[in-house]
C-alpha atoms as a PDB file:
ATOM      1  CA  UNK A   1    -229.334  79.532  -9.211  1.00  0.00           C
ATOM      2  CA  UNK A   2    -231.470  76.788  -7.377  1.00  0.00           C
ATOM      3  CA  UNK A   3    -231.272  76.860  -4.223  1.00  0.00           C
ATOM      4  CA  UNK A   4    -234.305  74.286  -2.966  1.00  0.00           C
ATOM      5  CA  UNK A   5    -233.984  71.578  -0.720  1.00  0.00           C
ATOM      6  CA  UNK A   6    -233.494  68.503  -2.457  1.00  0.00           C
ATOM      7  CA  UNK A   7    -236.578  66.181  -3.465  1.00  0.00           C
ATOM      8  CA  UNK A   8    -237.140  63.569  -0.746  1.00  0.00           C
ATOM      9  CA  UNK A   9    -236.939  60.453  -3.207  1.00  0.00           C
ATOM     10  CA  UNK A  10    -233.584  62.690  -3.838  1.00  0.00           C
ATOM     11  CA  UNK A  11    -232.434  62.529  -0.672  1.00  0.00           C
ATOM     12  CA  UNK A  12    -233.558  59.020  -0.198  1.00  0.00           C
ATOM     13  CA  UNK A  13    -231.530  57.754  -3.091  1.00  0.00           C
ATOM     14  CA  UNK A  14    -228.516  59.464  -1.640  1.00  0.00           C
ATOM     15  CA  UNK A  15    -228.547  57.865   1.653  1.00  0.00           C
ATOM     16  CA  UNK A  16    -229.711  54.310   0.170  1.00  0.00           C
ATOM     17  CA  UNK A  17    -226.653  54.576  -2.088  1.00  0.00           C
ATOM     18  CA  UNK A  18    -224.196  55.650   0.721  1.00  0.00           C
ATOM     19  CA  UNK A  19    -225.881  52.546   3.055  1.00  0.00           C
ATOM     20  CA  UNK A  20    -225.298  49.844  -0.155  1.00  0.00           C
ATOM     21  CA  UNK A  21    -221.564  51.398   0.283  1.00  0.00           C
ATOM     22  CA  UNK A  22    -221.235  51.037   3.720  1.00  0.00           C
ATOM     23  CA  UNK A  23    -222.548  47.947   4.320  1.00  0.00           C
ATOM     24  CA  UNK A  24    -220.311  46.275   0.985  1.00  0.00           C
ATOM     25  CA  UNK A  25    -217.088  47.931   2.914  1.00  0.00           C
ATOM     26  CA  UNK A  26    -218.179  46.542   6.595  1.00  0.00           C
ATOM     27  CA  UNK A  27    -218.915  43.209   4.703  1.00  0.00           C
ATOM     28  CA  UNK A  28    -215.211  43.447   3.104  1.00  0.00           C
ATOM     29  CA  UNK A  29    -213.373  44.207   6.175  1.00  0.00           C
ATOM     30  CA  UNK A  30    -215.065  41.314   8.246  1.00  0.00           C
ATOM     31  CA  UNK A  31    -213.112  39.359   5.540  1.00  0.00           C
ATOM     32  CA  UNK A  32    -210.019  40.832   5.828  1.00  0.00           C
ATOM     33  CA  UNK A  33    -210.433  40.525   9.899  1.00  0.00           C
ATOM     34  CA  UNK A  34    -211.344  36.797   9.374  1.00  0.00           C
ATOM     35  CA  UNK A  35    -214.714  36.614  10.765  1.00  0.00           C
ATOM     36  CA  UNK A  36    -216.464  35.460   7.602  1.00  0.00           C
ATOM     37  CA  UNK A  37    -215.044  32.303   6.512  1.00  0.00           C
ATOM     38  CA  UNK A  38    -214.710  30.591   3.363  1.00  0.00           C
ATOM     39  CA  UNK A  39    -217.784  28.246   2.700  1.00  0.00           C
ATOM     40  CA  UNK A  40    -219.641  29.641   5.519  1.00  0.00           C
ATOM     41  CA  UNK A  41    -223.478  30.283   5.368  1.00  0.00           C
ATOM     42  CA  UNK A  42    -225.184  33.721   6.346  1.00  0.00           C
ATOM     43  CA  UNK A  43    -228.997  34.834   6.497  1.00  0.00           C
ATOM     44  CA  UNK A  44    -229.497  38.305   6.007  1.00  0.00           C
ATOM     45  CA  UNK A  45    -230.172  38.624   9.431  1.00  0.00           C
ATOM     46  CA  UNK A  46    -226.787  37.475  10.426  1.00  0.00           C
ATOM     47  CA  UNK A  47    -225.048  39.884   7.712  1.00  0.00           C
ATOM     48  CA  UNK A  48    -226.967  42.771   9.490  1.00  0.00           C
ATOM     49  CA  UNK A  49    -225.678  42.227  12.897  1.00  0.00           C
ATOM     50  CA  UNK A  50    -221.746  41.389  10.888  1.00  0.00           C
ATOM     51  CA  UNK A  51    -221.627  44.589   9.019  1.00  0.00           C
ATOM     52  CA  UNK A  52    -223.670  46.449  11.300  1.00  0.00           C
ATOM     53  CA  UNK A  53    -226.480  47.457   8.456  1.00  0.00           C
ATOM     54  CA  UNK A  54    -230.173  47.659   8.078  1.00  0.00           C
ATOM     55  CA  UNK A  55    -231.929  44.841   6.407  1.00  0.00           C
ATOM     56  CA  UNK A  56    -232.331  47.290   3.201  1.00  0.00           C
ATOM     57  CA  UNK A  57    -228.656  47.858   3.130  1.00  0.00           C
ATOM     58  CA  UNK A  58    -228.168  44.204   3.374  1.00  0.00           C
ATOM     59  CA  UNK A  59    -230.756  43.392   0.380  1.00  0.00           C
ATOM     60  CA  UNK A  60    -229.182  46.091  -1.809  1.00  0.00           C
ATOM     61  CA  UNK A  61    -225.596  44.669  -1.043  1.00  0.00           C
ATOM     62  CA  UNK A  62    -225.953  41.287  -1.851  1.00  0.00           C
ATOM     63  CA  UNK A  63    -226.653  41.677  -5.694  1.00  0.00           C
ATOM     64  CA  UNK A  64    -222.997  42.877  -5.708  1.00  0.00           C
ATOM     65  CA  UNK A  65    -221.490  40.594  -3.716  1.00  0.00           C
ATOM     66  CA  UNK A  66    -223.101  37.763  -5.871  1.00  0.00           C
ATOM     67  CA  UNK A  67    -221.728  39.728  -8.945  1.00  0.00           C
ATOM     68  CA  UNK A  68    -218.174  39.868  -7.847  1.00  0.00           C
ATOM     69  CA  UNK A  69    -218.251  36.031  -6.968  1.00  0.00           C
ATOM     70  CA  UNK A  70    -217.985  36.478  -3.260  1.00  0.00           C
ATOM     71  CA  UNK A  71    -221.262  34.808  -2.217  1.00  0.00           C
ATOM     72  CA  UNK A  72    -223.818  32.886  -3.663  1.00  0.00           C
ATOM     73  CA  UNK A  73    -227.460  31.894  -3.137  1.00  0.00           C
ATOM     74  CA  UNK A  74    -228.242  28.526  -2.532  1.00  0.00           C
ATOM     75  CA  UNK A  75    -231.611  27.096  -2.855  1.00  0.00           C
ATOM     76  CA  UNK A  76    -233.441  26.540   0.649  1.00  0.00           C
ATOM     77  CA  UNK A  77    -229.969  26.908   2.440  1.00  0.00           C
ATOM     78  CA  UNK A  78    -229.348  30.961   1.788  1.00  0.00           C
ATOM     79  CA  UNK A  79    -226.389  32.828   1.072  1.00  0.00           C
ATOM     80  CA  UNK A  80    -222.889  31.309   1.279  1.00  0.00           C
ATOM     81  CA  UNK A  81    -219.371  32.959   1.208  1.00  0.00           C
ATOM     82  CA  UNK A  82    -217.349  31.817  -1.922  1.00  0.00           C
ATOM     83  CA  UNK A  83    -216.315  28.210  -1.305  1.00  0.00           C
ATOM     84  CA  UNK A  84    -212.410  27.590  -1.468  1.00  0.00           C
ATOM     85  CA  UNK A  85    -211.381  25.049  -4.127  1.00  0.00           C
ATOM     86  CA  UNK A  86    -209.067  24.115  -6.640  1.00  0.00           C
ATOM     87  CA  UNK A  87    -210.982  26.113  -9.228  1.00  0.00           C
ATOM     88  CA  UNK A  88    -210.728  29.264  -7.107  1.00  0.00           C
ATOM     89  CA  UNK A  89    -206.905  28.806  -6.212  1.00  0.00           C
ATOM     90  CA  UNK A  90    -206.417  28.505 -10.285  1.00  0.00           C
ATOM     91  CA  UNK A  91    -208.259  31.119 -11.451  1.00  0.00           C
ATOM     92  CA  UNK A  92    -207.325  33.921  -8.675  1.00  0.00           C
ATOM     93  CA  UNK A  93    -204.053  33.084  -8.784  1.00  0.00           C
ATOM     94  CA  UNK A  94    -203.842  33.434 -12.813  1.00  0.00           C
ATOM     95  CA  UNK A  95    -205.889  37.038 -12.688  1.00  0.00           C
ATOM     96  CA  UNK A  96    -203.295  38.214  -9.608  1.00  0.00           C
ATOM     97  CA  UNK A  97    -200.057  37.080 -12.045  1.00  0.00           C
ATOM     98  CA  UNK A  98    -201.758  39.142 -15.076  1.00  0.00           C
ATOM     99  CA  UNK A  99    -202.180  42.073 -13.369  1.00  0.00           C
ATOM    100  CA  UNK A 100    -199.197  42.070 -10.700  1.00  0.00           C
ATOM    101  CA  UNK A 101    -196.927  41.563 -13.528  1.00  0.00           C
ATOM    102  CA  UNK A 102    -197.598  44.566 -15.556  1.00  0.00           C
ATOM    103  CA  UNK A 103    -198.146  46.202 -12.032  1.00  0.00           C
ATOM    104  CA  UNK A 104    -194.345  45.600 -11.597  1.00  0.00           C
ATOM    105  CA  UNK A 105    -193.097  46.751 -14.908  1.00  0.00           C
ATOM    106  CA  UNK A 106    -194.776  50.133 -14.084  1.00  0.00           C
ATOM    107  CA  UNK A 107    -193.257  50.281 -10.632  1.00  0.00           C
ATOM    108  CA  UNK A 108    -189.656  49.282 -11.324  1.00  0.00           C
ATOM    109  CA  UNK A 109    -190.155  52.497 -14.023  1.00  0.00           C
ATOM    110  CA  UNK A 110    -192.016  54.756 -11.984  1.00  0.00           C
ATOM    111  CA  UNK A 111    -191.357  54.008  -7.944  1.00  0.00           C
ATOM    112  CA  UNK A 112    -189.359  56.705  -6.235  1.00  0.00           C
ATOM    113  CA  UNK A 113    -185.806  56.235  -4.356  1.00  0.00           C
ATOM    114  CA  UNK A 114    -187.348  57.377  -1.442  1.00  0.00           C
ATOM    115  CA  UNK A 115    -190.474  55.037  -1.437  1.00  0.00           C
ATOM    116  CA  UNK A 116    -188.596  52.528  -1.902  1.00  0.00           C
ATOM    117  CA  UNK A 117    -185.857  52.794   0.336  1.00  0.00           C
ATOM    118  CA  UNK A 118    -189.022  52.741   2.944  1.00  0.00           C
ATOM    119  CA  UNK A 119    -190.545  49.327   1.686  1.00  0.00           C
ATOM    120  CA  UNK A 120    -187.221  48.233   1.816  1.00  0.00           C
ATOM    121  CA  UNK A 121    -186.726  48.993   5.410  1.00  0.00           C
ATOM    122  CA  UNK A 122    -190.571  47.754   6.473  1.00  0.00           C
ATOM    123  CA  UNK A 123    -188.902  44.346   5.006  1.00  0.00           C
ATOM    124  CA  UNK A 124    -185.845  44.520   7.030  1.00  0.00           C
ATOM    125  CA  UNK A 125    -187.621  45.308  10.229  1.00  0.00           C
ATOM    126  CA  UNK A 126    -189.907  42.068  10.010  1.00  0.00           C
ATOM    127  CA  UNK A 127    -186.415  39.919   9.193  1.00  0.00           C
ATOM    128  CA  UNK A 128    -184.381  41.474  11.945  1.00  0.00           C
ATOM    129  CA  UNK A 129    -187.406  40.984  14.352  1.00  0.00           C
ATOM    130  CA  UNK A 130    -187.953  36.881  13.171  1.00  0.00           C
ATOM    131  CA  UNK A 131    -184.125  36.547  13.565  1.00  0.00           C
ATOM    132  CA  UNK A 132    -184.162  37.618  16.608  1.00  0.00           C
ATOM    133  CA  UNK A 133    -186.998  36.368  18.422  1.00  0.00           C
ATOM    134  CA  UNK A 134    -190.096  33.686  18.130  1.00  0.00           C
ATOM    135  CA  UNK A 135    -192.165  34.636  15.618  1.00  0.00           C
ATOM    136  CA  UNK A 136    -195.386  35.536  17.304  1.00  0.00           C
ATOM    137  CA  UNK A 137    -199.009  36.378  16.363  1.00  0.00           C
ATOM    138  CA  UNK A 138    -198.314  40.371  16.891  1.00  0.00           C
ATOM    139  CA  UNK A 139    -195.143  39.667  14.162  1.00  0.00           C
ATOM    140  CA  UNK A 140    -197.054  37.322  11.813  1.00  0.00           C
ATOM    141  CA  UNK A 141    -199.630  40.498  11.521  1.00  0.00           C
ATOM    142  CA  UNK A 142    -197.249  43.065  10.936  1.00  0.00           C
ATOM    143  CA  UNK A 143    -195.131  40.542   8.076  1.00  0.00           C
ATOM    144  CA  UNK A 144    -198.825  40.304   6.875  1.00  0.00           C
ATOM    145  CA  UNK A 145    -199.108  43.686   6.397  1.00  0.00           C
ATOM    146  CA  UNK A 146    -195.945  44.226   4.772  1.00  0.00           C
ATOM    147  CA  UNK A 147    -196.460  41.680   2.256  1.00  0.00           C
ATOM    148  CA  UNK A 148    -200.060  42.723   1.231  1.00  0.00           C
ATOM    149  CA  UNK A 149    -198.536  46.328   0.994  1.00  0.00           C
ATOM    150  CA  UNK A 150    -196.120  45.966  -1.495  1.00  0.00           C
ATOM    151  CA  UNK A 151    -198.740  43.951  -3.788  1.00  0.00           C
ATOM    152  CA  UNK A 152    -200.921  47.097  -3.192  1.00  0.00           C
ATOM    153  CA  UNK A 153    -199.016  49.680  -3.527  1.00  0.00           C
ATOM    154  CA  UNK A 154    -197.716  48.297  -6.828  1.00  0.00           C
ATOM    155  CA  UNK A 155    -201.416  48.033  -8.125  1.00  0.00           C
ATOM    156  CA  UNK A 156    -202.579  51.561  -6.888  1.00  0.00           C
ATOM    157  CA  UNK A 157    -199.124  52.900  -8.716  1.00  0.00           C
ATOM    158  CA  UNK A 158    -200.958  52.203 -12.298  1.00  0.00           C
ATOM    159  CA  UNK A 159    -203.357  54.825 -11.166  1.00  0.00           C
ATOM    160  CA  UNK A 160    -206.153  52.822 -13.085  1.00  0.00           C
ATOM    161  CA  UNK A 161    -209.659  52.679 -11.128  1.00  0.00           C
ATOM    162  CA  UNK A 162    -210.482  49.662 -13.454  1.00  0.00           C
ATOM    163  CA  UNK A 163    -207.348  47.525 -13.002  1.00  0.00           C
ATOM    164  CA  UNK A 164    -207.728  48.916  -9.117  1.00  0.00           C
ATOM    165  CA  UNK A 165    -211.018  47.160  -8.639  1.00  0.00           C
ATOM    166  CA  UNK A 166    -210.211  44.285 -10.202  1.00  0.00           C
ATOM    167  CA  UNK A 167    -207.291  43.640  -7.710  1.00  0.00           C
ATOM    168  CA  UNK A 168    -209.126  44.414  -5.053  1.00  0.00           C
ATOM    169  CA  UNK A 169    -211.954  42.079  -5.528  1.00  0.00           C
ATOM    170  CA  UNK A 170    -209.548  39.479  -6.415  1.00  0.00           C
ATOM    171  CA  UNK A 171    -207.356  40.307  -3.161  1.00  0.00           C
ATOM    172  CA  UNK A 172    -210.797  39.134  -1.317  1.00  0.00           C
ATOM    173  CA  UNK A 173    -210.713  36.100  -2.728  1.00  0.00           C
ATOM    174  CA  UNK A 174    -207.133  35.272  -2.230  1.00  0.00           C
ATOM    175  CA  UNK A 175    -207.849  36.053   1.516  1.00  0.00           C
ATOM    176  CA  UNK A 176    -210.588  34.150   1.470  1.00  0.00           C
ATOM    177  CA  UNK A 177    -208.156  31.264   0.044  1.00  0.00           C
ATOM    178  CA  UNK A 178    -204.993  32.205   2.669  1.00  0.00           C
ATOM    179  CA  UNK A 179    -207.867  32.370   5.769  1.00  0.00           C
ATOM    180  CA  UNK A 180    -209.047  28.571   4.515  1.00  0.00           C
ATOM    181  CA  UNK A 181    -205.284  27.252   3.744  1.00  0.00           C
ATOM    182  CA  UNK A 182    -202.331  29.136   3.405  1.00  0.00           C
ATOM    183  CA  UNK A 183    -202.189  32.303   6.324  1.00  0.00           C
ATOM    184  CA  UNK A 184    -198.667  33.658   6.546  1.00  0.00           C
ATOM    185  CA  UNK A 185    -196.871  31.279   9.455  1.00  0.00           C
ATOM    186  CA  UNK A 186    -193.537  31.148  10.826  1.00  0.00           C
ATOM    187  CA  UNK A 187    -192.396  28.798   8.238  1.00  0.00           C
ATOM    188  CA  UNK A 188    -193.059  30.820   5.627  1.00  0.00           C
ATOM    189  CA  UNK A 189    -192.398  34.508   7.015  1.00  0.00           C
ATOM    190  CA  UNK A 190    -188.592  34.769   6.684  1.00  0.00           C
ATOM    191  CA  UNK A 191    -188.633  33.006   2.697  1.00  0.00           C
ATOM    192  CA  UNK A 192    -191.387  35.811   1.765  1.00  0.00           C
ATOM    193  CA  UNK A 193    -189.547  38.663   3.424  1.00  0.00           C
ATOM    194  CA  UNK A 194    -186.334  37.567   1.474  1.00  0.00           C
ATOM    195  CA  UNK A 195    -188.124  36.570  -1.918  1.00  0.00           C
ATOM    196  CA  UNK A 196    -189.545  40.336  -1.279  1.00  0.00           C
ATOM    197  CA  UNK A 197    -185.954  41.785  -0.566  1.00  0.00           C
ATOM    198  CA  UNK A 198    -184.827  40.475  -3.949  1.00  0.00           C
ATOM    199  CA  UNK A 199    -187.808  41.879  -5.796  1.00  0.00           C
ATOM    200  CA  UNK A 200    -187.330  45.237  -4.077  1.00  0.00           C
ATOM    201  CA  UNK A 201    -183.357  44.875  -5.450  1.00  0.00           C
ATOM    202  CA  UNK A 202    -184.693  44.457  -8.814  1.00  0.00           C
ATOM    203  CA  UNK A 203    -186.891  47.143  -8.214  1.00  0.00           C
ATOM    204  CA  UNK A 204    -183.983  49.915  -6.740  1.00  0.00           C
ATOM    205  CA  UNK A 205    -182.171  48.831  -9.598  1.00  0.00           C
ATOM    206  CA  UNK A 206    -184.680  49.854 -12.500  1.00  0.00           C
ATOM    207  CA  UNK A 207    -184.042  46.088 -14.017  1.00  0.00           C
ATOM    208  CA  UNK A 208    -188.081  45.819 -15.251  1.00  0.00           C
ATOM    209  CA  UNK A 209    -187.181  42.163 -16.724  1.00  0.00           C
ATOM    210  CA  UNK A 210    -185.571  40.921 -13.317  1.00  0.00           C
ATOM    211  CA  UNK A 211    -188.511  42.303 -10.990  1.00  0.00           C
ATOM    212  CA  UNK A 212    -191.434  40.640 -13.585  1.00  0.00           C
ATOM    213  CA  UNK A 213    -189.641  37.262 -13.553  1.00  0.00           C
ATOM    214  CA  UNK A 214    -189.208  37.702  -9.267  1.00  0.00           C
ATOM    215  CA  UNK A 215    -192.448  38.603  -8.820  1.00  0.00           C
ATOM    216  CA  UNK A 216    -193.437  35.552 -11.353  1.00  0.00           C
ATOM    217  CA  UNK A 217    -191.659  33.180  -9.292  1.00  0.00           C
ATOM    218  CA  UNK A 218    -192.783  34.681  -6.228  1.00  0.00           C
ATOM    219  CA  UNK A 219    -196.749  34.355  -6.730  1.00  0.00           C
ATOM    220  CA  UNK A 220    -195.737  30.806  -8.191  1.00  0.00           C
ATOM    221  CA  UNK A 221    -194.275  29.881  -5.156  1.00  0.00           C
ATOM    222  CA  UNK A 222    -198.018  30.660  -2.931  1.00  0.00           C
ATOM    223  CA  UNK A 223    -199.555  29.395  -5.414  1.00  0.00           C
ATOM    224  CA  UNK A 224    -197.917  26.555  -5.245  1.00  0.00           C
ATOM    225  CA  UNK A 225    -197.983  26.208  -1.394  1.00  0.00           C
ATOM    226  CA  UNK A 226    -201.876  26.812  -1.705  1.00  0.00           C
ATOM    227  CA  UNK A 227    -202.168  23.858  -4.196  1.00  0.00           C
ATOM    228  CA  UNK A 228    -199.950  21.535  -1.499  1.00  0.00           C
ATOM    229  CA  UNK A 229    -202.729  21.562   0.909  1.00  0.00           C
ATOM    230  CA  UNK A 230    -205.083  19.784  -1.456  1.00  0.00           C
ATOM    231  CA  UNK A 231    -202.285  17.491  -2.175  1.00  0.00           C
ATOM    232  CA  UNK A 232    -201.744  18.566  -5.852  1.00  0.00           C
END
């Protein structure tokens, strides 16, 4: 059995890997927290002090980021967060209804009583709470939450890394999209809740037809919304 220290390029490799990681997953979660916006331009420099990275973490990182679509270089201005337009909203929109849809199918098959007597609740809660008071920034985060959850957990039910990934890049861009257009607001937080509450029927019910053609209309109806604000 060996039992020598690993090689330093070895070791090296390990940590630049784990840094490239790190630095992709600070760069993510500044989108999800909305402090990189849609369109926006970044030096390295700046993505360093965002993410909290050295400058070789940063180098390594962006190759990825430009391969998932999520940045871009452009010549003599630098790197720029993907741009929001009607291209995007199209084409994100199209790969979330692909995979959401056979997402569903699986979960009206495979999603326990008990899981989803909770979702069902975490829906209730937000309603009761926007019935009975003025829906305020605190409540539009938590009916945030609760919307993006259910789309999750569906995906992560598959149990497929592949379609997993997919999502999840795509998810980036359709918060990229939501932080430039369409964020949750009180106008909207009480028809999502319910168009949710009728999925999650469909869903408690095992009817794998009804939830697909729900959850169809439902990602119609933001995409739609997200189309109104360029007037189309």
């Amino acid at each position: 059995m060996n039992t020598s220290p690993p090689a330093v390029n070895e070791l090296d490799d390990r940590q630049g890997k784990s840094l490239r990681l790190v630095a992709y997953e600070n760069f993510t979660q500044q989108i999800l927290n909305a402090n990189i916006r849609p369109g926006q331009f970044v030096s390295q420099r700046e993505l360093m002090s965002l993410t909290d990275m050295p400058l070789g973490a940063i180098r390594e990182m962006v190759p990825r980021l430009e391969a998932e679509g999520l940045i871009k270089t452009v010549p003599n201005r630098g790197l720029q967060v993907c741009h929001v337009d009607l291209r995007l909203i199209r084409n994100a929109f199209q790969v979330r209804l692909v995979l959401e849809r056979e997402a569903v199918a699986n979960f009206a098959r495979s999603a326990s009583d008990a899981d989803l007597e909770k979702i069902e609740r975490a829906h209730r809660d937000i309603v009761r709470r926007a019935l009975a008071k003025k829906i305020d920034g605190r409540l539009l985060t938590d009916a945030q939450t609760v919307d993006w959850g259910l789309h999750d957990m569906m995906i992560d039910a598959m149990d497929n890394e592949i379609i997993s990934n997919i999502y999840r890049v795509n998810s980036l861009r359709i918060r990229l999209i939501r932080l430039e257009h369409v964020v949750l607001n009180p106008a909207v937080v009480l028809p999502t809740m319910y168009e949710h509450l009728e999925l999650i029927a469909a869903l408690k019910e095992r009817d794998v037809q009804k939830a697909v053609d729900l959850l169809s209309t439902h990602i119609a109806n933001a995409r739609q919304r997200t189309m109104g604000t360029f007037g189309v």
